[in-house]
PDB file of N, CA and C in Angstrom:
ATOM      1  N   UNK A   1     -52.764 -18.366  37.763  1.00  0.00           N
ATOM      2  CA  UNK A   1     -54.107 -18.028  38.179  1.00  0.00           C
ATOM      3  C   UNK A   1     -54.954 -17.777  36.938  1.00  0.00           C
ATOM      4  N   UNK A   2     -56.225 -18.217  36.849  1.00  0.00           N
ATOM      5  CA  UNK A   2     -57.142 -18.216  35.938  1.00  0.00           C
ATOM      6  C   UNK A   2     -57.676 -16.800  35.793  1.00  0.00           C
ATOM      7  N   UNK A   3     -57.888 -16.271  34.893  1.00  0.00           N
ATOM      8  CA  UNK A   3     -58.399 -15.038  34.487  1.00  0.00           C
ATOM      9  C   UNK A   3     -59.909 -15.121  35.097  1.00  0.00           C
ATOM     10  N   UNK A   4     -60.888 -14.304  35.423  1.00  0.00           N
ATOM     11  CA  UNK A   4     -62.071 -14.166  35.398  1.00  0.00           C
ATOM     12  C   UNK A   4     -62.948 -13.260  35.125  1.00  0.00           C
ATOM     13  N   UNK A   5     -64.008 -14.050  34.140  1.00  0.00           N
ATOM     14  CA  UNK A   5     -64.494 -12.828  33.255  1.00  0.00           C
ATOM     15  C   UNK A   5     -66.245 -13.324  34.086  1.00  0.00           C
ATOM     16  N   UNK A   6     -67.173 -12.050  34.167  1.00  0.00           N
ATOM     17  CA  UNK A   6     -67.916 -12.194  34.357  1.00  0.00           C
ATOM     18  C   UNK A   6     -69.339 -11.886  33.629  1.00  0.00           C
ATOM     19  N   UNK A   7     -70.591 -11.601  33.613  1.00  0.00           N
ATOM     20  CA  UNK A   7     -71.565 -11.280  32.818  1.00  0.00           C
ATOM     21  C   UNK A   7     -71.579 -10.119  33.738  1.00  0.00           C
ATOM     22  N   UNK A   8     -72.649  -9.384  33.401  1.00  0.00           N
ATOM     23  CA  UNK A   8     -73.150  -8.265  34.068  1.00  0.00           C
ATOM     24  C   UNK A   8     -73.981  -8.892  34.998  1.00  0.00           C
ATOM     25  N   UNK A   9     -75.042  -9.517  34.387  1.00  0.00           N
ATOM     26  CA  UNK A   9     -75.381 -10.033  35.263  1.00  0.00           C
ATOM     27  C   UNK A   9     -75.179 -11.389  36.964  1.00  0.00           C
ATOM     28  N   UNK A  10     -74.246 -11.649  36.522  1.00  0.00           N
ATOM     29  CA  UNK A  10     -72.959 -12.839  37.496  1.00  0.00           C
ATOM     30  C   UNK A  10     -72.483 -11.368  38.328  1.00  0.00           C
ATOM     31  N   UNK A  11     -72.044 -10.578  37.985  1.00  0.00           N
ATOM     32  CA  UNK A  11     -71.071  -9.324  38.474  1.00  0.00           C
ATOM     33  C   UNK A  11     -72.455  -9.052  39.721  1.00  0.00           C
ATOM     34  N   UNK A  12     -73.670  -8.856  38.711  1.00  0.00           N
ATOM     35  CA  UNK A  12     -74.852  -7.714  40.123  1.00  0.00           C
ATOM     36  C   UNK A  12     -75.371  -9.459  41.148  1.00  0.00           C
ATOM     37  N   UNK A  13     -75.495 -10.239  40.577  1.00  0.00           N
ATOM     38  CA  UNK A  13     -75.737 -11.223  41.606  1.00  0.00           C
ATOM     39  C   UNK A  13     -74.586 -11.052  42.818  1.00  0.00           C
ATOM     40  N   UNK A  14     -73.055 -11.286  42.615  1.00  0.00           N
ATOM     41  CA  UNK A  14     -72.409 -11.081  43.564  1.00  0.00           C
ATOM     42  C   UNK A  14     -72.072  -9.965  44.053  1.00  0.00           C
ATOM     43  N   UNK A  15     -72.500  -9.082  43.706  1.00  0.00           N
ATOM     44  CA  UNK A  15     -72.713  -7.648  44.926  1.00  0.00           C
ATOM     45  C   UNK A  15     -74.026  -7.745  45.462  1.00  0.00           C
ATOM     46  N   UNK A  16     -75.225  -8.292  44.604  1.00  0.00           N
ATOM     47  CA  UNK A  16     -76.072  -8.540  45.808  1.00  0.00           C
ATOM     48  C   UNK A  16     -75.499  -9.248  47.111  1.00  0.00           C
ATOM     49  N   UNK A  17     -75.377 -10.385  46.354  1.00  0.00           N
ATOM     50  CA  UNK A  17     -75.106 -11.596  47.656  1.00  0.00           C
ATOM     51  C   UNK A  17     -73.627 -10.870  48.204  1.00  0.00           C
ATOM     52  N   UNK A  18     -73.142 -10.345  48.295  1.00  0.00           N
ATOM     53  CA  UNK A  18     -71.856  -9.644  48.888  1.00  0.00           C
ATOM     54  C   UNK A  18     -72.540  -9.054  50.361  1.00  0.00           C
ATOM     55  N   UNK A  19     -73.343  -7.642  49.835  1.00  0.00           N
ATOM     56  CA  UNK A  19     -73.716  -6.577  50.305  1.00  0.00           C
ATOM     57  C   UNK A  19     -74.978  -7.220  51.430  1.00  0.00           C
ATOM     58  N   UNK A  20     -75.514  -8.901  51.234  1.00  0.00           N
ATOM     59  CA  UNK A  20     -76.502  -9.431  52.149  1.00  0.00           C
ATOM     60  C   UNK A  20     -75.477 -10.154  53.066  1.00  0.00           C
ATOM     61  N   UNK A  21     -74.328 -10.737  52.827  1.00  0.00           N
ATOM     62  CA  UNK A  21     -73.563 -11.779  53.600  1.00  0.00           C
ATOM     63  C   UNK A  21     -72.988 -11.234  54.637  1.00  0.00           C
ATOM     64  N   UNK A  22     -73.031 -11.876  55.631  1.00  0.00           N
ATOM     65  CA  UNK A  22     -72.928 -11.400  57.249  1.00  0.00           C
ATOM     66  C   UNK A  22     -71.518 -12.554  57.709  1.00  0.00           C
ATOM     67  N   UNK A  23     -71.048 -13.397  56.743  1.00  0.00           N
ATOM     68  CA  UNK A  23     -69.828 -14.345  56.694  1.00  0.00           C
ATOM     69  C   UNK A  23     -68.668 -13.904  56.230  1.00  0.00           C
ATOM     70  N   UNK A  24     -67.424 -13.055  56.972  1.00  0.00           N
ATOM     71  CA  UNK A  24     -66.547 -12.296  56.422  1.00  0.00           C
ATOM     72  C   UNK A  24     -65.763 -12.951  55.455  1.00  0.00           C
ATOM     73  N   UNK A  25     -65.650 -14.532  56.009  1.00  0.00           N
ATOM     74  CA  UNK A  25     -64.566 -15.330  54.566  1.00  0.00           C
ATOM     75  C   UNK A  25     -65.640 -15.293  53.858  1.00  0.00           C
ATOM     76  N   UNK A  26     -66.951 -15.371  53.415  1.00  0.00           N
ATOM     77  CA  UNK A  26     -67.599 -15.723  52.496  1.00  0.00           C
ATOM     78  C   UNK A  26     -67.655 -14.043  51.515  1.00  0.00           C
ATOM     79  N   UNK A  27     -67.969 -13.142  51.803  1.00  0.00           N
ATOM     80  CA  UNK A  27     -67.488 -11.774  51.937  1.00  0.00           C
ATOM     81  C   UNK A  27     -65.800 -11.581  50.955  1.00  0.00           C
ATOM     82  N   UNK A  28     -64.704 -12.011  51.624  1.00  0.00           N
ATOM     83  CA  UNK A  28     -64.100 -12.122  51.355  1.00  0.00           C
ATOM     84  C   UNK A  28     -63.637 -13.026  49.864  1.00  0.00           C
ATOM     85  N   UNK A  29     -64.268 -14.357  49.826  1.00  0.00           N
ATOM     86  CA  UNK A  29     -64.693 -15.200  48.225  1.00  0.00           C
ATOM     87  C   UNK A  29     -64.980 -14.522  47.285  1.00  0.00           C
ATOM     88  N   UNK A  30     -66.031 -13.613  47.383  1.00  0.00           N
ATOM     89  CA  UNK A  30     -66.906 -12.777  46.630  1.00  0.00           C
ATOM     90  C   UNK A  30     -66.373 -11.586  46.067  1.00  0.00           C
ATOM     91  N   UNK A  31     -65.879 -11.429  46.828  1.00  0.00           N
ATOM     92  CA  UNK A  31     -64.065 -10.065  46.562  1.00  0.00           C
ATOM     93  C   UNK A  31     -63.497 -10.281  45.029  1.00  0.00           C
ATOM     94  N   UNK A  32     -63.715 -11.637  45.044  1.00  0.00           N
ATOM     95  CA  UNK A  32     -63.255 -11.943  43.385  1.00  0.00           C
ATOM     96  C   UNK A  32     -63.655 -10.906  42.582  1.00  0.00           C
ATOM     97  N   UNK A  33     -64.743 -10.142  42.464  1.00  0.00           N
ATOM     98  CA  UNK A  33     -65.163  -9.155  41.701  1.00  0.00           C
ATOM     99  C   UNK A  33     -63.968  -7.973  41.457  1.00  0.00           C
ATOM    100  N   UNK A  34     -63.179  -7.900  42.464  1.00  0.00           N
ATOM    101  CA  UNK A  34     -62.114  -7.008  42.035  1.00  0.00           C
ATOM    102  C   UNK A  34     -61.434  -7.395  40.735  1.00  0.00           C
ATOM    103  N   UNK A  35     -61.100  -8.817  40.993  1.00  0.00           N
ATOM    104  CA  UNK A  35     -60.045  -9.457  40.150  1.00  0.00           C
ATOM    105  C   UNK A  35     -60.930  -9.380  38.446  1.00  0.00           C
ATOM    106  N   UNK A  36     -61.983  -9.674  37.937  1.00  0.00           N
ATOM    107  CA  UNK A  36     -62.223  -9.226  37.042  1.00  0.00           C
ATOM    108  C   UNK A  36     -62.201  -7.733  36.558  1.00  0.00           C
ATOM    109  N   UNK A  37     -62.575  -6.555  37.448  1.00  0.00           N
ATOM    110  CA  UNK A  37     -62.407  -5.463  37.548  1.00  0.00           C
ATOM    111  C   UNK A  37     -60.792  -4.903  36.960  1.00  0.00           C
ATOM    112  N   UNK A  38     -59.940  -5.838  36.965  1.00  0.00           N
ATOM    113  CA  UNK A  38     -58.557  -5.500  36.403  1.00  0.00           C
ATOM    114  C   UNK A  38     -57.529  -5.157  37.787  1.00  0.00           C
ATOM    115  N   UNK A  39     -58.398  -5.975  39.138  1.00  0.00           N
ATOM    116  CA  UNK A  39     -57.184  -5.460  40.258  1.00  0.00           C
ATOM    117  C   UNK A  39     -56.669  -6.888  40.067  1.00  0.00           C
ATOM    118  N   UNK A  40     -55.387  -6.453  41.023  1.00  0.00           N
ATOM    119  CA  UNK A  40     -54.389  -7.650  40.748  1.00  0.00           C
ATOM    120  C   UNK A  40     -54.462  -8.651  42.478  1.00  0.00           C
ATOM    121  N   UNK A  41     -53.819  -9.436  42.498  1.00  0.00           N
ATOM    122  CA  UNK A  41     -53.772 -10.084  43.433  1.00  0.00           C
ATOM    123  C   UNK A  41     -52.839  -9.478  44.634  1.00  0.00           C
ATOM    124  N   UNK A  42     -51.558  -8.671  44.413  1.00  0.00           N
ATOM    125  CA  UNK A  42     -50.960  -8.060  45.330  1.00  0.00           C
ATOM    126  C   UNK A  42     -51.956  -6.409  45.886  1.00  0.00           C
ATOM    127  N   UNK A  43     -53.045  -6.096  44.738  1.00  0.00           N
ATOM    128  CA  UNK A  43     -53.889  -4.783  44.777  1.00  0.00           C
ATOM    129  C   UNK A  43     -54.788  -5.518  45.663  1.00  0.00           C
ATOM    130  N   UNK A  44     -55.563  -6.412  45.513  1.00  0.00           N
ATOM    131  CA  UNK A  44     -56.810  -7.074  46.339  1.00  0.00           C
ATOM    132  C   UNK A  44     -56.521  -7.253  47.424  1.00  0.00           C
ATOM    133  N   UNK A  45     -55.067  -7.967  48.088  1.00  0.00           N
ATOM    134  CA  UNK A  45     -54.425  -8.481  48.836  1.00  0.00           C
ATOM    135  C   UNK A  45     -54.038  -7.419  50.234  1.00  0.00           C
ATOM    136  N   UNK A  46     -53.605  -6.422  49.509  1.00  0.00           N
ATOM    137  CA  UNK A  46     -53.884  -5.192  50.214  1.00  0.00           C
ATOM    138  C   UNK A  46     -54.941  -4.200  50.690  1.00  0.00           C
ATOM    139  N   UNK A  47     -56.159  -4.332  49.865  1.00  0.00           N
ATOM    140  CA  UNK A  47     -57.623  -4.002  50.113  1.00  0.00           C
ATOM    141  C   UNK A  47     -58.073  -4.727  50.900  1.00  0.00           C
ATOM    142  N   UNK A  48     -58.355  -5.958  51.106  1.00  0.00           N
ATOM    143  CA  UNK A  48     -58.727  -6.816  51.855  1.00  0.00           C
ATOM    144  C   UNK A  48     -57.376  -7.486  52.974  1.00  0.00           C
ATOM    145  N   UNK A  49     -56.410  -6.825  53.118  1.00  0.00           N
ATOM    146  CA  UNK A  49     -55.941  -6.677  53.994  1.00  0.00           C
ATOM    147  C   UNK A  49     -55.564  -8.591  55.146  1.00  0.00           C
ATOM    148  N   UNK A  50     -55.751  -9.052  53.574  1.00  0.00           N
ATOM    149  CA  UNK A  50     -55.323 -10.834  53.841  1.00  0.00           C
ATOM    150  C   UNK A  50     -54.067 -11.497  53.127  1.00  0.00           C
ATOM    151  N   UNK A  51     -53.467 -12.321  53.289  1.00  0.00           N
ATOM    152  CA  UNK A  51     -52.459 -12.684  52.601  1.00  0.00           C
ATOM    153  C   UNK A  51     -52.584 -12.883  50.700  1.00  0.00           C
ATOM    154  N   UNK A  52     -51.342 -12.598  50.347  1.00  0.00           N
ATOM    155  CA  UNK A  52     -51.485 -12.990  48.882  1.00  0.00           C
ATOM    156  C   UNK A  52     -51.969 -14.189  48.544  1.00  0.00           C
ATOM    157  N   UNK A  53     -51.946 -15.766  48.639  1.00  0.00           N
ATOM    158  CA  UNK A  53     -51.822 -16.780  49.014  1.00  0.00           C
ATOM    159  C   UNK A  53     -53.443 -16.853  48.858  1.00  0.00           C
ATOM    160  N   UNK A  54     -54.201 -16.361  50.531  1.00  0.00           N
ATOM    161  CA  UNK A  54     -55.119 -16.466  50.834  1.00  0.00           C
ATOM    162  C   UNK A  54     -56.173 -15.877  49.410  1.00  0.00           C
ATOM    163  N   UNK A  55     -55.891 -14.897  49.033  1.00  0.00           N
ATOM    164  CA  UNK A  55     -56.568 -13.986  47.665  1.00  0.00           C
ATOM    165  C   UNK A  55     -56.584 -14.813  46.096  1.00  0.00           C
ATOM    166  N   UNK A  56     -55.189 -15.900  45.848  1.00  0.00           N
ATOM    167  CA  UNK A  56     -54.930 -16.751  44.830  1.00  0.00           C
ATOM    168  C   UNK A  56     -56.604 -18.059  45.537  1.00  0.00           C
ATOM    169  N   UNK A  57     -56.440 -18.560  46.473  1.00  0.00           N
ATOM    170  CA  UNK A  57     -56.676 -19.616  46.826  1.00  0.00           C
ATOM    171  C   UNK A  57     -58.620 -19.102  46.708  1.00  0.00           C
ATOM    172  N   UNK A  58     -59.262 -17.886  47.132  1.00  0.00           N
ATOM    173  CA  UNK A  58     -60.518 -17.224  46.985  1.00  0.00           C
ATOM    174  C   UNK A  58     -60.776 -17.368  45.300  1.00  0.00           C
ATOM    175  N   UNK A  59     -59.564 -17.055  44.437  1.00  0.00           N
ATOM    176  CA  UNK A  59     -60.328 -16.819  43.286  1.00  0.00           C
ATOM    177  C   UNK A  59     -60.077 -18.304  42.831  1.00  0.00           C
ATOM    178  N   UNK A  60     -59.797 -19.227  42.968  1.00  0.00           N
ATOM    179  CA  UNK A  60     -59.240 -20.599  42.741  1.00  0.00           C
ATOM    180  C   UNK A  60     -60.791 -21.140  43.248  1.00  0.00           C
ATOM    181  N   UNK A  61     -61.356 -21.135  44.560  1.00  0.00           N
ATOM    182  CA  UNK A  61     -62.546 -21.298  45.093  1.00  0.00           C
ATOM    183  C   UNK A  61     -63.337 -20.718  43.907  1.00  0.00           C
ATOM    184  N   UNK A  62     -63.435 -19.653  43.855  1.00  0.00           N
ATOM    185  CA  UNK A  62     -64.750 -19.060  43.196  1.00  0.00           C
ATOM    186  C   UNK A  62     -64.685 -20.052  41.627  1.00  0.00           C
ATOM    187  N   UNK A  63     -63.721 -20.252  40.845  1.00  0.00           N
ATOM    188  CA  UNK A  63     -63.680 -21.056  39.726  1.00  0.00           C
ATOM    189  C   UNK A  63     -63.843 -22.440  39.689  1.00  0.00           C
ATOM    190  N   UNK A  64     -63.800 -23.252  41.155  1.00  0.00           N
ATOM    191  CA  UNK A  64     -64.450 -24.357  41.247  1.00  0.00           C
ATOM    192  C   UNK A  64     -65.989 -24.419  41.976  1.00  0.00           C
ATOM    193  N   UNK A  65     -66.911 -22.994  41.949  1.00  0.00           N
ATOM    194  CA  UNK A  65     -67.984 -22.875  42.375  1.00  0.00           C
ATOM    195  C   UNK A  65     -67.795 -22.729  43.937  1.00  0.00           C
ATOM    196  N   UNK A  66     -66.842 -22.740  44.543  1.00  0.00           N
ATOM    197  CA  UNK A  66     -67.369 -22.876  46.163  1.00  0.00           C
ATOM    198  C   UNK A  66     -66.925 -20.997  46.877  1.00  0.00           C
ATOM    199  N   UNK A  67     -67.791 -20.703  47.188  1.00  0.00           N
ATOM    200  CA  UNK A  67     -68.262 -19.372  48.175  1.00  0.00           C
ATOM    201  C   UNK A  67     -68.128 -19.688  49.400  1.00  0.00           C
ATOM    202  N   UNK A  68     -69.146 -20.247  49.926  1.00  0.00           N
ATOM    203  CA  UNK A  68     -68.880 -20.728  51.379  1.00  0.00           C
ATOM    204  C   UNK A  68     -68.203 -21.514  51.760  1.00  0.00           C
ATOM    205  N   UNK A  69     -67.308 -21.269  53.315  1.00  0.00           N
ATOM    206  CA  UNK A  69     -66.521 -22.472  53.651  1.00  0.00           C
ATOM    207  C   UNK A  69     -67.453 -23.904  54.238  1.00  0.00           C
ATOM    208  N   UNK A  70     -66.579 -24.826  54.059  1.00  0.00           N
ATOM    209  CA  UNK A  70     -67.169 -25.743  54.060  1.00  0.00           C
ATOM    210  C   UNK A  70     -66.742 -26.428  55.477  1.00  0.00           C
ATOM    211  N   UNK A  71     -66.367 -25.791  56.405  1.00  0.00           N
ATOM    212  CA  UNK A  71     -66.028 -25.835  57.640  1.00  0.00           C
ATOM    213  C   UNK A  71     -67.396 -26.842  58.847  1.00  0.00           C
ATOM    214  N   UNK A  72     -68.301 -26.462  58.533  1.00  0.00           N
ATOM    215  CA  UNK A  72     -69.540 -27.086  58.704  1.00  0.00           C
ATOM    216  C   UNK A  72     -69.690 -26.847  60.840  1.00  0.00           C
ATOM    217  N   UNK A  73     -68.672 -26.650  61.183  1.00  0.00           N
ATOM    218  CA  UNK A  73     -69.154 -26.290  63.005  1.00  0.00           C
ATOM    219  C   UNK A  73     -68.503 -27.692  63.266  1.00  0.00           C
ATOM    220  N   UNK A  74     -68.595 -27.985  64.253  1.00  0.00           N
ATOM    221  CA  UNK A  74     -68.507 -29.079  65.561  1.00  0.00           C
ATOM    222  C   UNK A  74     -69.867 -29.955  65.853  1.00  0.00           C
ATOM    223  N   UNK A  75     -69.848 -31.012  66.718  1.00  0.00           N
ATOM    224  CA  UNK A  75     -71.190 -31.385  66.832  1.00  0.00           C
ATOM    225  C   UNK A  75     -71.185 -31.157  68.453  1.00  0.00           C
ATOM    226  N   UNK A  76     -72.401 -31.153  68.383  1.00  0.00           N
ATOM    227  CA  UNK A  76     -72.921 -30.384  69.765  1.00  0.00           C
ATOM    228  C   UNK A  76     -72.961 -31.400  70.812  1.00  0.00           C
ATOM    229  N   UNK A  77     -72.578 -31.138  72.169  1.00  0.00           N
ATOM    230  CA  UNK A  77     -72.612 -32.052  73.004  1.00  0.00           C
ATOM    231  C   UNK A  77     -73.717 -32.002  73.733  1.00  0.00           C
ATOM    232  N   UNK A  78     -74.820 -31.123  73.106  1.00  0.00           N
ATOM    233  CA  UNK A  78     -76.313 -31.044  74.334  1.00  0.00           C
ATOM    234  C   UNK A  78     -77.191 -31.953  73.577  1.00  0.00           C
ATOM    235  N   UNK A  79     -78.037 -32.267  74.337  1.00  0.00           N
ATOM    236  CA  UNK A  79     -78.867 -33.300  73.701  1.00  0.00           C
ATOM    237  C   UNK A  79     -80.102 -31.734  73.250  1.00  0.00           C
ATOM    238  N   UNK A  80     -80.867 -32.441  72.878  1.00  0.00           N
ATOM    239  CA  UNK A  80     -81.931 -31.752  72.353  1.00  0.00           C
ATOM    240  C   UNK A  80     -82.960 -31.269  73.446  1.00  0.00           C
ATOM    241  N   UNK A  81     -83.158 -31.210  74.381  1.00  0.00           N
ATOM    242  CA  UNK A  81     -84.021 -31.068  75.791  1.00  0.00           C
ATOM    243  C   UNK A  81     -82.635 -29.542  76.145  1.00  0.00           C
ATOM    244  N   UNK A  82     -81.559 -29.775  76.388  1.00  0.00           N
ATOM    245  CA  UNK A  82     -80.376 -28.817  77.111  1.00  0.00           C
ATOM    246  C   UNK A  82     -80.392 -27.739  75.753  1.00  0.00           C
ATOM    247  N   UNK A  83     -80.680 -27.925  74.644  1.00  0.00           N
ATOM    248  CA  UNK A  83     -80.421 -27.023  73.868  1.00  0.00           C
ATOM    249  C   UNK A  83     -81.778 -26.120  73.940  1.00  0.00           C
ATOM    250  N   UNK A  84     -82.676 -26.240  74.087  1.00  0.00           N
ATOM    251  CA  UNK A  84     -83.724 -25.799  74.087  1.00  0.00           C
ATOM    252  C   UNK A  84     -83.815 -24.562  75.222  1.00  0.00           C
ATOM    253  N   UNK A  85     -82.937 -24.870  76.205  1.00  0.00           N
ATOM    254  CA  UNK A  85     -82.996 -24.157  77.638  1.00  0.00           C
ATOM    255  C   UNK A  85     -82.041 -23.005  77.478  1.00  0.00           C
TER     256      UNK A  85
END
């Protein structure tokens, strides 16, 4: 696992955007802030109360830029008139 070092300023952007996000995996991405903080992956793992695995694979995300999942929804079976109603 890649070390991660942050600015001060990188650090207060993602507690902003932490403390606004209403997306618990995205929430959860952002958690990375521990891991520079000097917690470990079995310490985070247990704070956030998700698999070890899952906590390697968040800070692995955050070092190739991606936060949000990229899951994107389903497509909708209403036409545009039924969605409206």
């Amino acid at each position: 696992m890649k070390r991660i070092t942050l600015s001060l300023e990188e650090k207060s952007q993602l507690e902003r955007r932490h403390k606004a996000c209403r997306d618990k995996r995205e929430c959860d991405r952002i958690n990375v802030l521990l891991c520079c903080e000097g917690w470990t992956v079995p310490m985070i793992s247990q704070a956030l109360r998700i698999h070890e695995t899952s906590v390697s694979r968040h800070i692995n995300d955050y070092n190739d830029n991606k936060l949000k999942p990229e899951n994107g929804g389903s497509q909708s079976a209403l036409n545009q008139q039924e969605t409206v109603k």
